[in-house]
C-alpha atoms as a PDB file:
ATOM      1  CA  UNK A   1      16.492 -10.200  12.645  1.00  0.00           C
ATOM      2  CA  UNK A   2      13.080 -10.148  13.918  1.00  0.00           C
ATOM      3  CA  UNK A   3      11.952 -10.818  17.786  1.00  0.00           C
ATOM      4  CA  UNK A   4       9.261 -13.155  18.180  1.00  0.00           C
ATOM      5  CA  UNK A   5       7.422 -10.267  19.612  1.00  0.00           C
ATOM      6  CA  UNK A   6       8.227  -8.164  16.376  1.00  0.00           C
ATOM      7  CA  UNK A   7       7.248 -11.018  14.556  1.00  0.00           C
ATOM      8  CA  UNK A   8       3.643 -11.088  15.702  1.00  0.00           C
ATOM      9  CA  UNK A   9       3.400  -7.137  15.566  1.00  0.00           C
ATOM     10  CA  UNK A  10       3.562  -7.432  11.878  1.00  0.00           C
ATOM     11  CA  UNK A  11       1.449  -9.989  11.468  1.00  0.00           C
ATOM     12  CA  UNK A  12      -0.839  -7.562  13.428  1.00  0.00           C
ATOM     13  CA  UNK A  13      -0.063  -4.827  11.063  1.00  0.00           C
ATOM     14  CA  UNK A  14      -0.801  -7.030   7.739  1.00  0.00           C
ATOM     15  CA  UNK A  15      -3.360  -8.333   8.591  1.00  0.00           C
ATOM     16  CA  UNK A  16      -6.501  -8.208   6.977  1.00  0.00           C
ATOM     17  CA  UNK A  17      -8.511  -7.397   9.933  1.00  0.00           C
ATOM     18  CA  UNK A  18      -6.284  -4.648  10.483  1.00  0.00           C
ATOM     19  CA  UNK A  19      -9.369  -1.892  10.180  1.00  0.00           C
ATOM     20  CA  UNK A  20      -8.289   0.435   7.367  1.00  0.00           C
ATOM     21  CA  UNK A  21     -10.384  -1.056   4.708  1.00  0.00           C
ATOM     22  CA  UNK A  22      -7.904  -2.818   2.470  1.00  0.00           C
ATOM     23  CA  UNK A  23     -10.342  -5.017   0.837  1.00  0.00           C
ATOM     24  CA  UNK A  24     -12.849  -2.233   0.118  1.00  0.00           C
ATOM     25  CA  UNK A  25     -10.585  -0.770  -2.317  1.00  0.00           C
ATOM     26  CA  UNK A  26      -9.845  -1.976  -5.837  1.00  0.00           C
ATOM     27  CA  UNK A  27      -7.557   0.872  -7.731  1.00  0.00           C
ATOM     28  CA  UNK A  28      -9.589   1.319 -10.798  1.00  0.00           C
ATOM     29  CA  UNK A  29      -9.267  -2.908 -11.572  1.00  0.00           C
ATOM     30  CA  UNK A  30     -13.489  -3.005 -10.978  1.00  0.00           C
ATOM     31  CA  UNK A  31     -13.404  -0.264 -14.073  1.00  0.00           C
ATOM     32  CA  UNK A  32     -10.601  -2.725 -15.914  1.00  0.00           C
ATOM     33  CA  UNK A  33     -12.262  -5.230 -15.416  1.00  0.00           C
ATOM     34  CA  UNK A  34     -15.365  -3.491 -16.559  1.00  0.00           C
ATOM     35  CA  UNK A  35     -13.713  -2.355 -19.908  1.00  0.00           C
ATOM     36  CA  UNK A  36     -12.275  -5.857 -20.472  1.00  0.00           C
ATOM     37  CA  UNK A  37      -9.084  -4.641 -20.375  1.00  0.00           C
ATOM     38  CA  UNK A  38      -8.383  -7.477 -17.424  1.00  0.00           C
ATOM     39  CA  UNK A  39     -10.225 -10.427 -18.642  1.00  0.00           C
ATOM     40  CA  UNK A  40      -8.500 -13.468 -17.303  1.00  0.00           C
ATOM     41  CA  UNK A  41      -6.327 -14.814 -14.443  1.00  0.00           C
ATOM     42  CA  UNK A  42      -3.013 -14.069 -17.237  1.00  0.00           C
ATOM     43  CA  UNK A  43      -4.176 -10.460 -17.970  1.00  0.00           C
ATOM     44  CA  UNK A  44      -4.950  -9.824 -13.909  1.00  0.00           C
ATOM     45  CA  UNK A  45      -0.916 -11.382 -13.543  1.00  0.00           C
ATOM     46  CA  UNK A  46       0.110  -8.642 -16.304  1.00  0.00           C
ATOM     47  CA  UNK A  47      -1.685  -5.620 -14.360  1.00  0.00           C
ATOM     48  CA  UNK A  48      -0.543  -6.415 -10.839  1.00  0.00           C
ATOM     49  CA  UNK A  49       3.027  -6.694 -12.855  1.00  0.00           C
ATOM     50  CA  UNK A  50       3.289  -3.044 -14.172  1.00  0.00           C
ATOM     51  CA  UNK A  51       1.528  -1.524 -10.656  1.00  0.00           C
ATOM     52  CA  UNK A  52       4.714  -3.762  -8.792  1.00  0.00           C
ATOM     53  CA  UNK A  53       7.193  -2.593 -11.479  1.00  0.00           C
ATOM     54  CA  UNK A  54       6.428   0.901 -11.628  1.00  0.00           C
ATOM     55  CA  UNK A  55       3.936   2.245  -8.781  1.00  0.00           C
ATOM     56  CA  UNK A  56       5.021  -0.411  -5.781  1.00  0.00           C
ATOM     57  CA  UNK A  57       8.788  -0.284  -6.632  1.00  0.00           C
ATOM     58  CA  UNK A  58       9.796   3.772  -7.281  1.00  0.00           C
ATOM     59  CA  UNK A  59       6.952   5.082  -5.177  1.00  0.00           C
ATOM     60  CA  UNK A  60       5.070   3.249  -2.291  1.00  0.00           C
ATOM     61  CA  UNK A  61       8.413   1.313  -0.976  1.00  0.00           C
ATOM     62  CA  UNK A  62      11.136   3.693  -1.662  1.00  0.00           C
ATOM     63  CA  UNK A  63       8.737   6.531   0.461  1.00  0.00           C
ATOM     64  CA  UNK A  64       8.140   3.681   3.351  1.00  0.00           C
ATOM     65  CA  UNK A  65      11.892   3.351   3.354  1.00  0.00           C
ATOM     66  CA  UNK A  66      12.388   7.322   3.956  1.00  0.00           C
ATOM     67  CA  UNK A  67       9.208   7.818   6.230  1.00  0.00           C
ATOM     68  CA  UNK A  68      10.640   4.843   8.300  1.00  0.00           C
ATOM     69  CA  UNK A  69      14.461   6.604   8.493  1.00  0.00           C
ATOM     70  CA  UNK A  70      12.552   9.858   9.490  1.00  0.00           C
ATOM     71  CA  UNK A  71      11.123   7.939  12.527  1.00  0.00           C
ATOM     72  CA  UNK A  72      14.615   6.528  12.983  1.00  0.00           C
ATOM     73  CA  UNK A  73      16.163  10.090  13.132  1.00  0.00           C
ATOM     74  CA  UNK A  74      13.451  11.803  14.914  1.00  0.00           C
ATOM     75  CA  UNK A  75      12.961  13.883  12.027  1.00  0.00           C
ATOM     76  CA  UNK A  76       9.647  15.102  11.756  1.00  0.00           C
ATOM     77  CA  UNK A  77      10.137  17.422   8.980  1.00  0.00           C
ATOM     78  CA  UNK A  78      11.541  14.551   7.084  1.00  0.00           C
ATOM     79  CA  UNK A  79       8.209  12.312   7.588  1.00  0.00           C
ATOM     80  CA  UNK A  80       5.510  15.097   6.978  1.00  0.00           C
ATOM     81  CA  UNK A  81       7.801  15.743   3.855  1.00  0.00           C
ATOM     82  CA  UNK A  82       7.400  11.874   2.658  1.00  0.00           C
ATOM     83  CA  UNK A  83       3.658  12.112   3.778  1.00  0.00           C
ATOM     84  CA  UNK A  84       2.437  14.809   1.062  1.00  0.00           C
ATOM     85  CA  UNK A  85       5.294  13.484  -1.465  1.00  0.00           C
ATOM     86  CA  UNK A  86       3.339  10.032  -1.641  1.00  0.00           C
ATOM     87  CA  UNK A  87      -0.299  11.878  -1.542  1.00  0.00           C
ATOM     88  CA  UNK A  88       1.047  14.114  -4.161  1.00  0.00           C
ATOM     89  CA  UNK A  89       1.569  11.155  -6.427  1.00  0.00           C
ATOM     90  CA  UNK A  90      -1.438   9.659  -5.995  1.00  0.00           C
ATOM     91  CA  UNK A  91      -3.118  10.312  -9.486  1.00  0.00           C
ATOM     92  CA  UNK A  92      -6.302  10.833  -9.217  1.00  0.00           C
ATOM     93  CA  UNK A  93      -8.822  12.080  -6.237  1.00  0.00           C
ATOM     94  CA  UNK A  94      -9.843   8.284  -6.012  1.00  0.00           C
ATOM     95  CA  UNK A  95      -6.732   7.439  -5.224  1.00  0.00           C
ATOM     96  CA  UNK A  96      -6.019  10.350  -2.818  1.00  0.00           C
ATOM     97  CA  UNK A  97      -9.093  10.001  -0.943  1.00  0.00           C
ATOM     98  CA  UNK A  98      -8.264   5.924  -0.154  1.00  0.00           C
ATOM     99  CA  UNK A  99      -4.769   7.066   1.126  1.00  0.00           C
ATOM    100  CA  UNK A 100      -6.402   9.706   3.536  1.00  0.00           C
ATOM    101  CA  UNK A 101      -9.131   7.190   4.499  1.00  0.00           C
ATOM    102  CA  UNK A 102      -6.547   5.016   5.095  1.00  0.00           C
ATOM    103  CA  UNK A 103      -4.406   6.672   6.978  1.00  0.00           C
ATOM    104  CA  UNK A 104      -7.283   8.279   9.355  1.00  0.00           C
ATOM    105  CA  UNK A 105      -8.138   4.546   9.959  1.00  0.00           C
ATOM    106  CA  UNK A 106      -4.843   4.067  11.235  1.00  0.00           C
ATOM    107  CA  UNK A 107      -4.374   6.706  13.786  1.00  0.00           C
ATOM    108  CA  UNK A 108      -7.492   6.185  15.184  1.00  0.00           C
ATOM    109  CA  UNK A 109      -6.553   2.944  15.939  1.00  0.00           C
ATOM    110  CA  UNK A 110      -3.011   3.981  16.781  1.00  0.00           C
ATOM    111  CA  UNK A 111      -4.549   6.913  19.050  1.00  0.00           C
ATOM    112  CA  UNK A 112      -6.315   4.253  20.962  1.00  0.00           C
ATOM    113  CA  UNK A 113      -3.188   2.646  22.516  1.00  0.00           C
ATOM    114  CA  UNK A 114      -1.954   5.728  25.146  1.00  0.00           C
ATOM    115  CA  UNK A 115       1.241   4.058  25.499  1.00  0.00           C
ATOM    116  CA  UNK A 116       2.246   4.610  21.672  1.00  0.00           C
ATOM    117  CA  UNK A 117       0.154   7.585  21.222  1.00  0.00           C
ATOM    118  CA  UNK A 118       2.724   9.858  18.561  1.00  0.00           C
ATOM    119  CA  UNK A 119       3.293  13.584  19.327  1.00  0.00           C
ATOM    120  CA  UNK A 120       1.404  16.091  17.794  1.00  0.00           C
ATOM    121  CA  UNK A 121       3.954  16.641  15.182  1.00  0.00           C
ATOM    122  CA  UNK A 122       4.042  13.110  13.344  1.00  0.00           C
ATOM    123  CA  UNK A 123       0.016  12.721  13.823  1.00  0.00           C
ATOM    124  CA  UNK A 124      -0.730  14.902  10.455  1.00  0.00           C
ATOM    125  CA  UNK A 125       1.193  12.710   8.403  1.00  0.00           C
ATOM    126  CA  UNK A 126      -0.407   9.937   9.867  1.00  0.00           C
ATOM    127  CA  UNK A 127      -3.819  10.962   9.299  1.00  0.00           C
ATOM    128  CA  UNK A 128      -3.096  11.753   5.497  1.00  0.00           C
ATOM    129  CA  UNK A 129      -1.125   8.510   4.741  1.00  0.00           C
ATOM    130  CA  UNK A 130      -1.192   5.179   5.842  1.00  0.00           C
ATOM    131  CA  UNK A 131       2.474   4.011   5.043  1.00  0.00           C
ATOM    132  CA  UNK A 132       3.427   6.938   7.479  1.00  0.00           C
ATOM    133  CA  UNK A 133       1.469   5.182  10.067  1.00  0.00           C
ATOM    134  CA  UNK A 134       3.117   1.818   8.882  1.00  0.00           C
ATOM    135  CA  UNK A 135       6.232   3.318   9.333  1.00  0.00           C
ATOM    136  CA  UNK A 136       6.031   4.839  12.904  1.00  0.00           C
ATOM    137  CA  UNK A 137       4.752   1.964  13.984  1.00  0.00           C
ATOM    138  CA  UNK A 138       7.305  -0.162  12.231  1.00  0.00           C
ATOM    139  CA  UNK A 139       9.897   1.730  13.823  1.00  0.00           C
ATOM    140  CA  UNK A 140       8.230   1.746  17.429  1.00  0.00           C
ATOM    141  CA  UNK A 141       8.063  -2.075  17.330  1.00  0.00           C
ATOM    142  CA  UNK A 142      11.221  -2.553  16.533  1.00  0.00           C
ATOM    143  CA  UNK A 143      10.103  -4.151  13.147  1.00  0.00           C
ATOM    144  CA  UNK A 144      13.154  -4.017  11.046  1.00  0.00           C
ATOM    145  CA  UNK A 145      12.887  -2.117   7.575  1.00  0.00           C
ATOM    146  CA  UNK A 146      13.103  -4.765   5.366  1.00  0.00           C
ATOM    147  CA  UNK A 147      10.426  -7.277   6.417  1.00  0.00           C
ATOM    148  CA  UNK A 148       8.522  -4.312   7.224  1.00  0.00           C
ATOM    149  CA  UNK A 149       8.599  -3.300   3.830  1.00  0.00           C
ATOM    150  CA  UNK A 150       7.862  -6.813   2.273  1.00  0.00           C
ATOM    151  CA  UNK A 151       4.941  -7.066   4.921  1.00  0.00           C
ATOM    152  CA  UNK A 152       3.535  -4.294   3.762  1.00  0.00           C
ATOM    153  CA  UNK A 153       3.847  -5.148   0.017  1.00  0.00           C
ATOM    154  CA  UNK A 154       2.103  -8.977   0.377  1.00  0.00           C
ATOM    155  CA  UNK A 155      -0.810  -6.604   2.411  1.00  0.00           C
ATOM    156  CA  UNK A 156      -1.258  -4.862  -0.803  1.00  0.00           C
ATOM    157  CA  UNK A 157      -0.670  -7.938  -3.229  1.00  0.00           C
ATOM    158  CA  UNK A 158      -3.296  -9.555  -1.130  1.00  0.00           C
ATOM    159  CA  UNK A 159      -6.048  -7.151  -1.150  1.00  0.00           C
ATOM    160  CA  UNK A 160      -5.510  -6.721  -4.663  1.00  0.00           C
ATOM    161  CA  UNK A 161      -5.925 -10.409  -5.594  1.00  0.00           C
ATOM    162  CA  UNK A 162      -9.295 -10.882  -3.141  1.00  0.00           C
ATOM    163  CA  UNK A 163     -10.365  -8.014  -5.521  1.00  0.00           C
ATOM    164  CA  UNK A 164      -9.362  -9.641  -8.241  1.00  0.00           C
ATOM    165  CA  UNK A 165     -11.404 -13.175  -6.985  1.00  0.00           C
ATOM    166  CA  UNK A 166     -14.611 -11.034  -7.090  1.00  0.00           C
ATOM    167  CA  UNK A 167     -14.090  -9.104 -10.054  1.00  0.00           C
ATOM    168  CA  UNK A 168     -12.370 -11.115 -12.670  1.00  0.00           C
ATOM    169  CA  UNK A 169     -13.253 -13.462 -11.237  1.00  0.00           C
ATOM    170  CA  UNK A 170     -10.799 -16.626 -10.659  1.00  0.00           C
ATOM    171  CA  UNK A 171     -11.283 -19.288  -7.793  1.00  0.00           C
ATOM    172  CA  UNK A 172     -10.049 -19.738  -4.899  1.00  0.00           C
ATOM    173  CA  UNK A 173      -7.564 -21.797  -5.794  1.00  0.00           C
ATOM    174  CA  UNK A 174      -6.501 -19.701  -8.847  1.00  0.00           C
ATOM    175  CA  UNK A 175      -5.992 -16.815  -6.509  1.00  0.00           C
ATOM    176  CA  UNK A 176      -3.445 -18.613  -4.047  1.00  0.00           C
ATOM    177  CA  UNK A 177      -2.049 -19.442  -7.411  1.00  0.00           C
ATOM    178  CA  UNK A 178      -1.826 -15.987  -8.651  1.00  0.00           C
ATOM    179  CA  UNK A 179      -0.549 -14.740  -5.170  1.00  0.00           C
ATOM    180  CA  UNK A 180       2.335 -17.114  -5.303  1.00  0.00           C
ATOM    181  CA  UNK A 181       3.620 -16.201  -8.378  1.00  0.00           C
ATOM    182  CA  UNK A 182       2.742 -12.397  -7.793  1.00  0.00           C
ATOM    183  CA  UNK A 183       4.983 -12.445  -4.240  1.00  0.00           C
ATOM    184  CA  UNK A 184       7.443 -13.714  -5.552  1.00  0.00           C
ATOM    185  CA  UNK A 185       8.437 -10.319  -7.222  1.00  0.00           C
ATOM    186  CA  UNK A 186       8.154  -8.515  -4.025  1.00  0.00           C
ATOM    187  CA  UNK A 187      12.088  -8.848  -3.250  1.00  0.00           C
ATOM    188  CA  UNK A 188      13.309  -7.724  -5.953  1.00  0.00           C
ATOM    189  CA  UNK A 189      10.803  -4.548  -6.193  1.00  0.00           C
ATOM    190  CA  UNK A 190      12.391  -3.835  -2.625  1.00  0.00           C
ATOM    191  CA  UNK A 191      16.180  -4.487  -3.293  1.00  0.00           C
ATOM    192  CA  UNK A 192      15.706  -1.958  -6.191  1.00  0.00           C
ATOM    193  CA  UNK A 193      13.406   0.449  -4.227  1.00  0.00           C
ATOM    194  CA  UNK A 194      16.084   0.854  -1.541  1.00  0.00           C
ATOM    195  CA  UNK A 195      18.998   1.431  -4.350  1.00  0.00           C
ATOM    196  CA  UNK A 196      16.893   4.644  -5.566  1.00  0.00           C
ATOM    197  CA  UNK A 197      17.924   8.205  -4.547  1.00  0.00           C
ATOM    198  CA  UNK A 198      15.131  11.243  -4.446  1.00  0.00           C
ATOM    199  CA  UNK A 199      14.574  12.428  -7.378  1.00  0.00           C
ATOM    200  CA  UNK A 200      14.569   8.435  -9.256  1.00  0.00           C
ATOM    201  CA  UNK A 201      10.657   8.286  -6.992  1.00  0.00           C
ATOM    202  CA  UNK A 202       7.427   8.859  -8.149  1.00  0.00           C
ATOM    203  CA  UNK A 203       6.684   6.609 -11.311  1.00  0.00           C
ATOM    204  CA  UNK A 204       3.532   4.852 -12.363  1.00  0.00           C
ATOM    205  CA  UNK A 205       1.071   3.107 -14.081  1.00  0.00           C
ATOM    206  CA  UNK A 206      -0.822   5.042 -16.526  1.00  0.00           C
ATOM    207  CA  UNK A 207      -3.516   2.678 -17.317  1.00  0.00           C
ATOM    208  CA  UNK A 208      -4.355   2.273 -13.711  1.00  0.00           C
ATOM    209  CA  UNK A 209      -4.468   6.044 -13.228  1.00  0.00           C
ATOM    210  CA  UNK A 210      -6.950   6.148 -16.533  1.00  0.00           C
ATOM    211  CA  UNK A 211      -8.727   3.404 -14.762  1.00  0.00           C
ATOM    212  CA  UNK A 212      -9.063   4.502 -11.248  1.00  0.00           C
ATOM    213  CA  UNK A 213     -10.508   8.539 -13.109  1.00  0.00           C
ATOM    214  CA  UNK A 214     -13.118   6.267 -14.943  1.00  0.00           C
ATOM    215  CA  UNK A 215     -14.154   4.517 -11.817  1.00  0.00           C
ATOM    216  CA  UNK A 216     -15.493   7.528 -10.227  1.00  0.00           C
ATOM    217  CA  UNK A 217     -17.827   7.627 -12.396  1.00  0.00           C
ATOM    218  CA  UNK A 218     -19.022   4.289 -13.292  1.00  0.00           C
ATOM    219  CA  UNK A 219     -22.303   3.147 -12.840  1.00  0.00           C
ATOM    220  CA  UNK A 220     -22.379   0.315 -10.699  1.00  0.00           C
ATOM    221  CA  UNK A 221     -19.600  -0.946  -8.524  1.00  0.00           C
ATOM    222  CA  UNK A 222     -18.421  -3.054  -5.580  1.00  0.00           C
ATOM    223  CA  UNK A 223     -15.531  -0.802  -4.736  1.00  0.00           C
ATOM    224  CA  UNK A 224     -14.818   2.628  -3.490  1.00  0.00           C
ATOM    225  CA  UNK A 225     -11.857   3.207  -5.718  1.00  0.00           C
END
């Protein structure tokens, strides 16, 4: 059950003015969208589907689940462990570049506050990931897992669909659309993400790992990844 306090803590930590550059980033749609392989609001609804199916359910929330019972047992073996296991998985140097950027983002901004400044043993995995800064700080404001979790998944959803306004492009209005239906998976990607034991993690999406390699090289683009 959340605290009010809690409560606002992760709206904090969703938020998009949380400065870790969610909206700079499109994971290799901008070279999708490029190829015409996402051409409409239907086949932007299909792609979010397979990254929430395969990338978002056995990788991203099954590791926030572990990095956040690390924190919970003081283990920080446990969460430096999680740390390179997601950056590992991260397909291409795109990808593993947005995660670091991310996650250096993040604890600056968590080094800023004193009074929940992490020991020097958790700040590594910090700096390389930011769901390992999502978790400690989950875990330090008493955030419960779950909601945590979810939070964290609508942050994504939403940067990808802002992405998706510019790129595919849909309105405004198609995009709250698009979001609905889209978050509406989200509990169901977690319920099975928490069933999964280690070695089930680390599947993906192909396509998006094709996409985001092509990216790096493509001519002109709005996006860093």
């Amino acid at each position: 059950m959340l605290n009010q306090l809690a409560l606002l803590r992760l709206m904090q930590l969703i938020s998009p003015s949380l400065p870790v550059g969610g909206f700079t980033y499109s994971q290799g749609l901008e070279w999708a969208v490029e190829t015409g392989w996402v051409n409409s609001g239907e086949a932007f609804v299909r792609w979010q589907q397979q990254i929430i199916d395969g990338t978002l359910r056995y990788l991203d929330l099954p590791v926030l689940i572990r990095l956040f019972q690390a924190c919970d047992a003081g283990d920080d073996t446990a969460f430096l462990h999680w740390s390179h296991f997601l950056l590992a998985n991260r397909e291409t140097g795109e990808l593993r570049q947005e995660e670091r950027q991310r996650g250096q983002a993040l604890a600056r901004l968590i080094t800023d506050w004193p009074d929940l400044t992490p020991g020097p043993a958790w700040l590594p995995a910090i700096r390389q990931c930011q769901l390992a800064g999502i978790a400690w700080l989950g875990r330090q404001w008493l955030i419960p897992l779950e909601p945590l979790a979810l939070g964290y998944a609508y942050s994504w959803l939403e940067s990808s669909v802002m992405a998706g306004l510019k790129l595919v492009p849909f309105g405004q209005q198609r995009a709250q659309s698009l979001l609905r239906e889209l978050s509406a998976l989200l509990p169901a990607a977690y319920a099975r993400a928490a069933t999964l034991q280690d070695d089930e993690l680390g599947d993906g999406y192909p396509l998006q790992a094709i996409a985001s390699s092509c990216h790096e090289t493509q001519y002109s683009r709005l996006f860093r990844s």
